[in-house]
N, C-alpha and C. Protein backbone atom coordinates (compact mmCIF):
# COMPACT_ATOMS: atom_id res chain seq x y z
N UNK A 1 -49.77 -169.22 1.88
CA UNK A 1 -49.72 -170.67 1.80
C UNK A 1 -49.54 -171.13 0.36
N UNK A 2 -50.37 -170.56 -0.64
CA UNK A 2 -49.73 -170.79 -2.00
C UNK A 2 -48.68 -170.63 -2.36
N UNK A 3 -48.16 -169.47 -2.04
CA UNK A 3 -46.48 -169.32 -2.62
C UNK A 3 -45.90 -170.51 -2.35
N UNK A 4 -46.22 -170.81 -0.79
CA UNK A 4 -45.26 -171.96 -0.46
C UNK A 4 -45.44 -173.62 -0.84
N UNK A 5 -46.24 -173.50 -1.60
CA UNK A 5 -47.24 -174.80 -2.18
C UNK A 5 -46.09 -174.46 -3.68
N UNK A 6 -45.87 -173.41 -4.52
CA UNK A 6 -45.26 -173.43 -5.38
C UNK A 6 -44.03 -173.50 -4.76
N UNK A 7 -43.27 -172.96 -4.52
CA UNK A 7 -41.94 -173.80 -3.99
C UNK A 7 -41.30 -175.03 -3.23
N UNK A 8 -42.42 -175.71 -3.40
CA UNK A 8 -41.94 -177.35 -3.23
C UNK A 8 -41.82 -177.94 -4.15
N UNK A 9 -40.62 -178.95 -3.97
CA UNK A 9 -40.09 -179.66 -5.40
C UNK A 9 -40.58 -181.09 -4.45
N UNK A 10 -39.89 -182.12 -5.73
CA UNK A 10 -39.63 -183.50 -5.29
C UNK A 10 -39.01 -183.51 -4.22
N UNK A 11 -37.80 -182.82 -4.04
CA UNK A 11 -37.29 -182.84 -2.85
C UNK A 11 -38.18 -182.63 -1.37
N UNK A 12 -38.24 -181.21 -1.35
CA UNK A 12 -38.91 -180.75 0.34
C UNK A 12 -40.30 -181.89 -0.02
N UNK A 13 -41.00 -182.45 -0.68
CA UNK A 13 -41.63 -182.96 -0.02
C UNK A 13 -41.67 -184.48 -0.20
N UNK A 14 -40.16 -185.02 -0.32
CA UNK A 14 -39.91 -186.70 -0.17
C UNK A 14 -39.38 -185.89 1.93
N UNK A 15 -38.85 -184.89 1.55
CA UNK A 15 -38.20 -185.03 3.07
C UNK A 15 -39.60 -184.50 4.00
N UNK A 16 -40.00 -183.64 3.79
CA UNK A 16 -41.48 -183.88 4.89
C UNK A 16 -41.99 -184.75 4.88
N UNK A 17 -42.21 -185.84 4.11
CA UNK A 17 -42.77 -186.63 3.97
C UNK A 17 -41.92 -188.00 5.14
N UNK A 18 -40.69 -188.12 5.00
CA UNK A 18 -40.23 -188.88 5.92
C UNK A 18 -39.85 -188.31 7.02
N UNK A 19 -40.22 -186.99 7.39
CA UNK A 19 -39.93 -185.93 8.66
C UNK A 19 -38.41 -186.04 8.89
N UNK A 20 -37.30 -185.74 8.06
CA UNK A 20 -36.43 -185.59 8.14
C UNK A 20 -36.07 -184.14 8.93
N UNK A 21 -34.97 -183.54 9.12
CA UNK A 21 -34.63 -182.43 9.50
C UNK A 21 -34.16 -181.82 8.53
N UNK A 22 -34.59 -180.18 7.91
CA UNK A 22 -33.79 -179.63 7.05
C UNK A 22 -33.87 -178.59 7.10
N UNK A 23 -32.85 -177.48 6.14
CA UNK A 23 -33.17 -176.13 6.39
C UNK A 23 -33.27 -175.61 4.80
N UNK A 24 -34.29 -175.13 4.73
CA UNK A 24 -34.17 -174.38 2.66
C UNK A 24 -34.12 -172.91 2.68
N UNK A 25 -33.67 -172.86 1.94
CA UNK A 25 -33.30 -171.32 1.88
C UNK A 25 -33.38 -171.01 0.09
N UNK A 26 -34.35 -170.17 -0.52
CA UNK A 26 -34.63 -169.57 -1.36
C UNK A 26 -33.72 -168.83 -1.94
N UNK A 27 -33.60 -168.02 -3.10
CA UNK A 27 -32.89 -167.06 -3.37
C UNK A 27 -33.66 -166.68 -4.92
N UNK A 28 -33.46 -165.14 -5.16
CA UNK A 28 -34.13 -165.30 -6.94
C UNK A 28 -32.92 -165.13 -7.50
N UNK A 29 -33.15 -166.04 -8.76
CA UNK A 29 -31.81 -165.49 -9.65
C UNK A 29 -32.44 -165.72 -11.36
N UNK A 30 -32.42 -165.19 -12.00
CA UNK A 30 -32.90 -165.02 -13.46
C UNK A 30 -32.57 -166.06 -13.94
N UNK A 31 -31.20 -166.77 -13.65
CA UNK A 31 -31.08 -167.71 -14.15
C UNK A 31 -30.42 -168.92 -13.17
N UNK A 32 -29.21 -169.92 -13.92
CA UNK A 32 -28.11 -170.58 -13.39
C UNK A 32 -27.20 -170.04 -13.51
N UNK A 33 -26.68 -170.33 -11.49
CA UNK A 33 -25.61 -169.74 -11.14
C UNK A 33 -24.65 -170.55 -11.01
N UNK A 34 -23.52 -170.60 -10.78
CA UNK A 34 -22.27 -172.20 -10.89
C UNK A 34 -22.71 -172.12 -8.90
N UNK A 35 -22.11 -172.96 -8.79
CA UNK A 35 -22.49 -173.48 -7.15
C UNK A 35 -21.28 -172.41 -6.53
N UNK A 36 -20.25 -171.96 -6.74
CA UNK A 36 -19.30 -170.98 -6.42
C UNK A 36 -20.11 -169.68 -6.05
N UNK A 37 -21.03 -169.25 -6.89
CA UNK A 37 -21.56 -168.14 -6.77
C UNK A 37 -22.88 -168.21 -5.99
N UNK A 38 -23.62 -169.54 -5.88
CA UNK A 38 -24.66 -169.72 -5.10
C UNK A 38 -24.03 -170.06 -3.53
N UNK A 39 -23.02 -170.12 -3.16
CA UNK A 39 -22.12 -169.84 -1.94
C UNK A 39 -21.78 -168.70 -1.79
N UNK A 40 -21.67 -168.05 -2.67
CA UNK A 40 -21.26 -166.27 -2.23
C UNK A 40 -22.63 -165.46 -1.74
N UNK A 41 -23.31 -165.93 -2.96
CA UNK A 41 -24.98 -165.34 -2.43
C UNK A 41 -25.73 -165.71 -0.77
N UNK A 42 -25.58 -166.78 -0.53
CA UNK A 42 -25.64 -167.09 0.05
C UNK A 42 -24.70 -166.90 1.80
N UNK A 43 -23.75 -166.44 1.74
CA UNK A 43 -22.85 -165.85 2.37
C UNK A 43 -21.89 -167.05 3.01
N UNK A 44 -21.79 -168.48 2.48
CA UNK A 44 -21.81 -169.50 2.65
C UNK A 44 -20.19 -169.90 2.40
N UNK A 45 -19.37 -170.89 3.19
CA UNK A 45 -18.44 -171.77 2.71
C UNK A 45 -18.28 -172.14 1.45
N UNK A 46 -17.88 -172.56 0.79
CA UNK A 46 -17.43 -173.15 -0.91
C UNK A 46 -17.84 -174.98 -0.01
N UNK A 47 -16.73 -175.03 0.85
CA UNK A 47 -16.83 -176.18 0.91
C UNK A 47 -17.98 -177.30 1.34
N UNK A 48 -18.92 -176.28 1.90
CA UNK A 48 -20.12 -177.03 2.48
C UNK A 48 -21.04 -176.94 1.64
N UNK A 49 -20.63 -176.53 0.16
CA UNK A 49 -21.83 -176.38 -0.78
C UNK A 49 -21.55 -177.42 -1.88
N UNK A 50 -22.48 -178.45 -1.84
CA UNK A 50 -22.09 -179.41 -2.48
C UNK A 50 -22.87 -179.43 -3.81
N UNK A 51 -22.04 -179.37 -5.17
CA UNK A 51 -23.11 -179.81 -6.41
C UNK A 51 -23.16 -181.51 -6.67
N UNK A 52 -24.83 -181.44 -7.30
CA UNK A 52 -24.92 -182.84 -7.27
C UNK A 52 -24.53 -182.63 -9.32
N UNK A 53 -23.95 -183.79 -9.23
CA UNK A 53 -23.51 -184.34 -11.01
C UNK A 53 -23.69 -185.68 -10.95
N UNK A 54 -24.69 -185.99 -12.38
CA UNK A 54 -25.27 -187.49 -12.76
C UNK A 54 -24.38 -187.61 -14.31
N UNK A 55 -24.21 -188.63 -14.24
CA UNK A 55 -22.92 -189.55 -15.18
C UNK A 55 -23.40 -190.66 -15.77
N UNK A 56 -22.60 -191.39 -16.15
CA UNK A 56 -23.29 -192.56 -17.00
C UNK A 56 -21.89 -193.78 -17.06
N UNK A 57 -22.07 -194.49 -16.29
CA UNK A 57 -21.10 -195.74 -16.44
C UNK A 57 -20.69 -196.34 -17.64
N UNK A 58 -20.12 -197.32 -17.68
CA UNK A 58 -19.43 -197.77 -18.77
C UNK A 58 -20.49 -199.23 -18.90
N UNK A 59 -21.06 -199.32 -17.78
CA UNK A 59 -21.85 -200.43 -18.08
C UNK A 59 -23.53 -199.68 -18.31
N UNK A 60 -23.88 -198.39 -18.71
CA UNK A 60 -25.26 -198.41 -18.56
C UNK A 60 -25.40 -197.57 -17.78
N UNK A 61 -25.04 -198.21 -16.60
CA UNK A 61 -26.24 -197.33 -15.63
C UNK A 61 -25.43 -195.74 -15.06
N UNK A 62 -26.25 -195.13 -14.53
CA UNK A 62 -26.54 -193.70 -14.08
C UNK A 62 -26.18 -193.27 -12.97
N UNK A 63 -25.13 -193.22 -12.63
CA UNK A 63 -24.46 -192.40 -10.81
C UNK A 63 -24.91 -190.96 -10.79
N UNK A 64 -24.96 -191.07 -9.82
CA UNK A 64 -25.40 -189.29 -9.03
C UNK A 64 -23.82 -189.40 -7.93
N UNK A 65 -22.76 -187.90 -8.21
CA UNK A 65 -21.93 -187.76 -7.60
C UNK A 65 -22.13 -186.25 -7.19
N UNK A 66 -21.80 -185.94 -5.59
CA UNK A 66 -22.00 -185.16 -5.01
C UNK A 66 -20.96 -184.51 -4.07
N UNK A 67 -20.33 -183.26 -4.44
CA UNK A 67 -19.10 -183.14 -4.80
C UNK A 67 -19.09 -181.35 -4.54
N UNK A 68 -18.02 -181.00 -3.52
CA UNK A 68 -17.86 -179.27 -3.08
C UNK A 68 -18.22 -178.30 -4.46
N UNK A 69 -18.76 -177.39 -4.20
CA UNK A 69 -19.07 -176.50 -5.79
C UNK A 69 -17.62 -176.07 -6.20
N UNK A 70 -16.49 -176.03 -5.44
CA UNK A 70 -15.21 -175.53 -6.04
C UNK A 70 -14.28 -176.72 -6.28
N UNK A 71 -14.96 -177.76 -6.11
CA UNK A 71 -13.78 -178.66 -6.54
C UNK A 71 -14.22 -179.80 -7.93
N UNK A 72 -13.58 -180.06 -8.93
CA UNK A 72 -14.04 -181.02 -9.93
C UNK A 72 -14.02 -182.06 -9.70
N UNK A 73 -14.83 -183.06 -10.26
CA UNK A 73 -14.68 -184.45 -10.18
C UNK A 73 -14.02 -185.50 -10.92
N UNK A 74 -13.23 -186.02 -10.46
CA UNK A 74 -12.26 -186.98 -11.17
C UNK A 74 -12.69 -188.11 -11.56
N UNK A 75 -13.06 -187.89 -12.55
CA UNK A 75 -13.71 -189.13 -13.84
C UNK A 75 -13.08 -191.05 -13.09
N UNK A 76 -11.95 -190.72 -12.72
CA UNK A 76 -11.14 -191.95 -12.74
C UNK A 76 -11.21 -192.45 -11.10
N UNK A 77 -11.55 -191.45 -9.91
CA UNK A 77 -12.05 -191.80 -8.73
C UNK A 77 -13.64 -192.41 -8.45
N UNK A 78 -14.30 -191.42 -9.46
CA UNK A 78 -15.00 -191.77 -9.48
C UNK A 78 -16.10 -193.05 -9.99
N UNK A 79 -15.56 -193.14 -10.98
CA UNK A 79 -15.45 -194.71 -11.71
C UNK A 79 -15.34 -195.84 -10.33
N UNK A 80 -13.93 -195.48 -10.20
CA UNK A 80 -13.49 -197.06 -9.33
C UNK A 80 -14.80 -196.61 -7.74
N UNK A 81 -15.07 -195.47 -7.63
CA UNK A 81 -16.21 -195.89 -6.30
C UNK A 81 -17.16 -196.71 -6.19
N UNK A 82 -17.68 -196.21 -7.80
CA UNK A 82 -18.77 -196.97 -8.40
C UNK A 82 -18.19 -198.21 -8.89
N UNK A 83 -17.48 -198.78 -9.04
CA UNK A 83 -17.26 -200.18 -9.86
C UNK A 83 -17.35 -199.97 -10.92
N UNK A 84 -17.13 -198.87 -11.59
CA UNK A 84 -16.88 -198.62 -13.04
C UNK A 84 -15.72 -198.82 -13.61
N UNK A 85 -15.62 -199.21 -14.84
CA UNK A 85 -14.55 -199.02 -15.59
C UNK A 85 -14.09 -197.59 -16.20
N UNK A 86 -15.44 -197.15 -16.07
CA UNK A 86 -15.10 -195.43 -16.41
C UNK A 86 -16.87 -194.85 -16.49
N UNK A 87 -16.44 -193.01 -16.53
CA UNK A 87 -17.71 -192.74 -16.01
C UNK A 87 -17.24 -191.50 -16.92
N UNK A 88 -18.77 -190.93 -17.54
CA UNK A 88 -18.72 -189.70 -18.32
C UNK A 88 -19.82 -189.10 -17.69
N UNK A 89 -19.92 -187.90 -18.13
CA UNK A 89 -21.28 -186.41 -17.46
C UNK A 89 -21.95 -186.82 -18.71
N UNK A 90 -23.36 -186.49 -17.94
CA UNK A 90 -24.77 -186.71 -18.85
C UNK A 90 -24.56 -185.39 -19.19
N UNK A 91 -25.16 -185.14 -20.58
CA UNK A 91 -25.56 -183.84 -21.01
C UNK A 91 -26.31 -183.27 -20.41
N UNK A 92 -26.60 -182.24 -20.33
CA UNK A 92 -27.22 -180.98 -19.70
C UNK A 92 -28.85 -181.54 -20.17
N UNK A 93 -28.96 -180.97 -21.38
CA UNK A 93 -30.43 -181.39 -21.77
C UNK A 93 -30.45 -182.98 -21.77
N UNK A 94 -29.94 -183.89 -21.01
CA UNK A 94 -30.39 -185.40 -20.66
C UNK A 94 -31.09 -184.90 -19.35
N UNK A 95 -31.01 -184.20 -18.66
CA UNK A 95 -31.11 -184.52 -17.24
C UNK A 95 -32.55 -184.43 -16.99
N UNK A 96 -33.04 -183.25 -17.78
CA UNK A 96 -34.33 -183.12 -17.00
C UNK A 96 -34.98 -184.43 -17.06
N UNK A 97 -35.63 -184.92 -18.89
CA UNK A 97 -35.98 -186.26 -18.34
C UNK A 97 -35.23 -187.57 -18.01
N UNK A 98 -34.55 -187.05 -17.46
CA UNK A 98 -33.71 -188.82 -16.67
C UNK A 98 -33.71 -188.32 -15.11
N UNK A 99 -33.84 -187.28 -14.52
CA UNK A 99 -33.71 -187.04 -12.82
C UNK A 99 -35.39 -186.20 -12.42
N UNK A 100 -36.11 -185.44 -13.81
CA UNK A 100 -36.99 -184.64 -13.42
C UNK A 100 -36.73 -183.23 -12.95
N UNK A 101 -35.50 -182.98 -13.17
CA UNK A 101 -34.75 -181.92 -12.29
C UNK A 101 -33.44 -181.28 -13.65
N UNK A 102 -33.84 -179.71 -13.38
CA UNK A 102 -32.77 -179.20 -14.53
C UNK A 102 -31.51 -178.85 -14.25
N UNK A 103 -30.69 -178.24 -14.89
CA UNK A 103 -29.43 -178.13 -14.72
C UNK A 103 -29.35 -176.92 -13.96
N UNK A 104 -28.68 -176.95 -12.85
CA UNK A 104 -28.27 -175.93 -12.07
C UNK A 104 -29.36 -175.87 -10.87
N UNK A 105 -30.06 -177.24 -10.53
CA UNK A 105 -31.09 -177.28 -9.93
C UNK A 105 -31.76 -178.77 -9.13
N UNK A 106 -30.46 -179.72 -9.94
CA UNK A 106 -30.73 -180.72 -9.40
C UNK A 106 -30.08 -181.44 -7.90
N UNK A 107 -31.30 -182.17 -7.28
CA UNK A 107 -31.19 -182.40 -6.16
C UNK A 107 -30.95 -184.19 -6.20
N UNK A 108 -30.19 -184.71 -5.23
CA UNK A 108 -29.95 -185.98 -5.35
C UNK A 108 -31.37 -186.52 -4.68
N UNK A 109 -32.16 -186.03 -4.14
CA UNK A 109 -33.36 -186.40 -3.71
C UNK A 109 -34.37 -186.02 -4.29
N UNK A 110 -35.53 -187.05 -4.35
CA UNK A 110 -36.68 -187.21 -5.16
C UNK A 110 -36.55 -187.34 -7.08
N UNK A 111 -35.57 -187.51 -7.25
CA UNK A 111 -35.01 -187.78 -8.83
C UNK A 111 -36.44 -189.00 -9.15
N UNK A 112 -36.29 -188.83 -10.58
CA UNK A 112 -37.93 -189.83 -11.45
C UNK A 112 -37.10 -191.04 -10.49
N UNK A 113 -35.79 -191.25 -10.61
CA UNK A 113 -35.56 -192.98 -10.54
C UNK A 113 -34.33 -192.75 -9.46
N UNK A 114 -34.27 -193.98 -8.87
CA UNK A 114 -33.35 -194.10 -7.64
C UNK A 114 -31.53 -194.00 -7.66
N UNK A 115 -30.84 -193.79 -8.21
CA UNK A 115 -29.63 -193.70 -8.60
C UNK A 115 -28.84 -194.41 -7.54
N UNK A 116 -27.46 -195.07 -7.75
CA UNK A 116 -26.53 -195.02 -6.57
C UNK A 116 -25.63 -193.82 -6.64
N UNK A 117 -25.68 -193.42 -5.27
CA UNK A 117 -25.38 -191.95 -5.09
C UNK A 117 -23.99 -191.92 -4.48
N UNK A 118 -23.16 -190.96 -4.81
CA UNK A 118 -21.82 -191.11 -4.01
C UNK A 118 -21.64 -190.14 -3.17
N UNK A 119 -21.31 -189.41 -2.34
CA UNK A 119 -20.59 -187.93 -1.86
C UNK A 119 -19.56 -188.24 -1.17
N UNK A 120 -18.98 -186.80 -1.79
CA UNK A 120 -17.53 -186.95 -1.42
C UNK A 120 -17.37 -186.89 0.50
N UNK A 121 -16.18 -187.40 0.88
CA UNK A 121 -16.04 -187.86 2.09
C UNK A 121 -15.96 -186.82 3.15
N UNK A 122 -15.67 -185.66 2.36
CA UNK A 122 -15.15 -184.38 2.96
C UNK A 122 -16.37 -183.82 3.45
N UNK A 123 -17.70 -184.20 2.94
CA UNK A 123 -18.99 -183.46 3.87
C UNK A 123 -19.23 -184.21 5.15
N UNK A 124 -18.75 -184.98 5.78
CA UNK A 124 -18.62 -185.47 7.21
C UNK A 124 -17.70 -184.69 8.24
N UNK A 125 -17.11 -183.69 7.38
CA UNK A 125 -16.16 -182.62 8.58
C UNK A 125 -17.15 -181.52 8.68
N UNK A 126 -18.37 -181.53 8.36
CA UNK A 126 -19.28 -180.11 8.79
C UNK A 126 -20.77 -180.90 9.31
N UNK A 127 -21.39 -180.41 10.09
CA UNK A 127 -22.17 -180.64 11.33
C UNK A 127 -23.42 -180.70 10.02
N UNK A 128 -22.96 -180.00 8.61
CA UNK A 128 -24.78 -179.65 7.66
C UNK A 128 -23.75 -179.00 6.85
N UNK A 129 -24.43 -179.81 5.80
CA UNK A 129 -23.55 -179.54 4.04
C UNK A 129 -25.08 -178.92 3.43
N UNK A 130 -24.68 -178.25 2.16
CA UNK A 130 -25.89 -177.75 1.49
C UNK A 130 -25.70 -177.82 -0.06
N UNK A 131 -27.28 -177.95 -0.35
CA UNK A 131 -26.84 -179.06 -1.84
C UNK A 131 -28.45 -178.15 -2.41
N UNK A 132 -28.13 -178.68 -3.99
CA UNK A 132 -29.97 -178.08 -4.34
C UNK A 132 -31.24 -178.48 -4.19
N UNK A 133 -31.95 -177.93 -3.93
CA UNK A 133 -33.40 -178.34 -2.98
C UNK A 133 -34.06 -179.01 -4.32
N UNK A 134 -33.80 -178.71 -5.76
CA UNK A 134 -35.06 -179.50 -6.61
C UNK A 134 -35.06 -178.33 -7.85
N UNK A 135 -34.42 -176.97 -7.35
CA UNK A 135 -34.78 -175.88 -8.32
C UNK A 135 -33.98 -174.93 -8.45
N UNK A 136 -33.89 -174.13 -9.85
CA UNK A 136 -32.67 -173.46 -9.08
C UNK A 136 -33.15 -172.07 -8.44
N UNK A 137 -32.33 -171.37 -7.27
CA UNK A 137 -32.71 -170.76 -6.79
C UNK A 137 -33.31 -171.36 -5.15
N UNK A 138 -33.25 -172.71 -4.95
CA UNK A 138 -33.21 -173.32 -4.15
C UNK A 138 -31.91 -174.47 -3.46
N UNK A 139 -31.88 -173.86 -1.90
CA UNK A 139 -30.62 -174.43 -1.28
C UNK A 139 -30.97 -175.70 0.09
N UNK A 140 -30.96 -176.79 -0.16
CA UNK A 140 -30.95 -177.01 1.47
C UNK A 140 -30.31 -177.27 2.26
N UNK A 141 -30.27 -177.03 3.52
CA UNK A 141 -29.44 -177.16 4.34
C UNK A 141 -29.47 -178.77 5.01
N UNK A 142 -28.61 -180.04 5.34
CA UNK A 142 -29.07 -180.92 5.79
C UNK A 142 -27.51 -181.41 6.34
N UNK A 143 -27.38 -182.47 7.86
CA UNK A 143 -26.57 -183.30 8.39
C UNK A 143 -26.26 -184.22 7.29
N UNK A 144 -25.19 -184.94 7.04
CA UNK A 144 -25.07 -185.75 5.73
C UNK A 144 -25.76 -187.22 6.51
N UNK A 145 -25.54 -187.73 7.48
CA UNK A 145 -26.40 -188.82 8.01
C UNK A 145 -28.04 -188.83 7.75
N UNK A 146 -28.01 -187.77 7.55
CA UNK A 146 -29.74 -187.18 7.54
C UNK A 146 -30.19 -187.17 6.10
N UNK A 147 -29.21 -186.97 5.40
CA UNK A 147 -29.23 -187.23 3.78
C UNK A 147 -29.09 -188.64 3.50
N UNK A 148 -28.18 -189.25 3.67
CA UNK A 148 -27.87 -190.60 3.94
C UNK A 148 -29.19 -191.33 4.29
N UNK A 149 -30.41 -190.83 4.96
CA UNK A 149 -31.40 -191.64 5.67
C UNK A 149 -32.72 -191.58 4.42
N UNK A 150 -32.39 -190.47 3.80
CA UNK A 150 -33.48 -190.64 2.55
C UNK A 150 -32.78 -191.04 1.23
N UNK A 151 -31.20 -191.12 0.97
CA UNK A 151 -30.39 -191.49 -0.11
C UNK A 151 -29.60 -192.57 0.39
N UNK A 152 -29.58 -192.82 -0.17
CA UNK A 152 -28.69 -193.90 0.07
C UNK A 152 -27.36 -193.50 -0.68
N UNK A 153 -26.01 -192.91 0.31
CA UNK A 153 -25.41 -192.12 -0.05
C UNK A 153 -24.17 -193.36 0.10
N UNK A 154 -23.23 -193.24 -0.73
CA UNK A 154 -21.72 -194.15 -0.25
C UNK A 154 -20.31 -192.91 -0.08
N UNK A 155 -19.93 -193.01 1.19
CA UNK A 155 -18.82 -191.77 1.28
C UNK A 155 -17.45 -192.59 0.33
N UNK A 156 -17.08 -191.54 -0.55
CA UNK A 156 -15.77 -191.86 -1.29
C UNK A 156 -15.17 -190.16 -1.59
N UNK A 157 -13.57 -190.72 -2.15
CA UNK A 157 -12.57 -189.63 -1.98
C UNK A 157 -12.95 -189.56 -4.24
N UNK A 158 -13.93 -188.40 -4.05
CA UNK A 158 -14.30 -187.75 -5.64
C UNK A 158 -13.47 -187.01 -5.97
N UNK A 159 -12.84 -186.06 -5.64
CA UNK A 159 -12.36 -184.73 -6.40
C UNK A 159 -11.35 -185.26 -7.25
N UNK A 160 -10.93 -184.19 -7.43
CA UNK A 160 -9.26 -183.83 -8.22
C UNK A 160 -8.58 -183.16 -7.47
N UNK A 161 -7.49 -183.44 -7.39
CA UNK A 161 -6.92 -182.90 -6.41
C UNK A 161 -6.20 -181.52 -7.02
């Protein structure tokens, strides 16, 4: 029961907490892996493995975009989802204190502060997309409606093509 008391983040327990449905799946890794390789480990699709990336508008505020681990995000799609005039990546060492959550580990759920969140449109063609639980070395499995019910998620076309 302790082990499993240490492997809860913000995440697994905003979603027990609203009895959502999910599936987590562990893994050890010494360090950060790119989301490409946490799909191989995993024995997993590319495309149903979604990384979350937090940005910074042109006006201030802070998007969370959520986006296949093999595909990049297009600065200039992404902007106009958000009503931006333009959108840049937070530094690596910004994140922990601005989401609570480190790099290669962050989850669009349970972040310090509420973000508007985007994901790309393409996780509505799989029944359960999988994104990071809060840590790295942590995966969860979730319906994007079901994500949508604790995020407040907006579907838009992110990548690069």
């Amino acid at each position: 029961m302790a082990k499993d008391r240490e492997k809860k983040t913000n995440a697994l327990r905003e979603l027990d907490a609203a009895g959502l449905p999910y599936r987590s799946r562990f893994f050890d890794t010494p360090e950060a892996l790119s989301g490409v390789e946490v799909a191989q480990r995993l024995g997993l699709d590319a495309d149903r493995v979604f990384k979350t990336l937090v940005t910074l508008g042109k006006s201030g505020q802070h998007l969370v975009f959520m986006i296949p681990v093999a595909c990049e995000l297009d600065l200039k799609k992404a902007a106009a989802a958000a009503g931006e005039k333009a959108v840049a990546m937070v530094k690596s060492k910004e994140l922990l204190p601005l989401t609570g959550y480190v790099h290669g580990g962050c989850s669009p759920i349970g972040m310090k502060k509420a973000f508007p969140t985007f994901l790309d449109e393409t996780a509505w063609l799989y029944d359960t997309i999988y994104f990071s639980g809060g840590r790295i070395g942590c995966q969860l499995e979730m319906a994007p409606d079901d994500l949508g019910a604790i995020v407040a998620v907006k579907a838009a076309d992110l990548t690069a093509v």
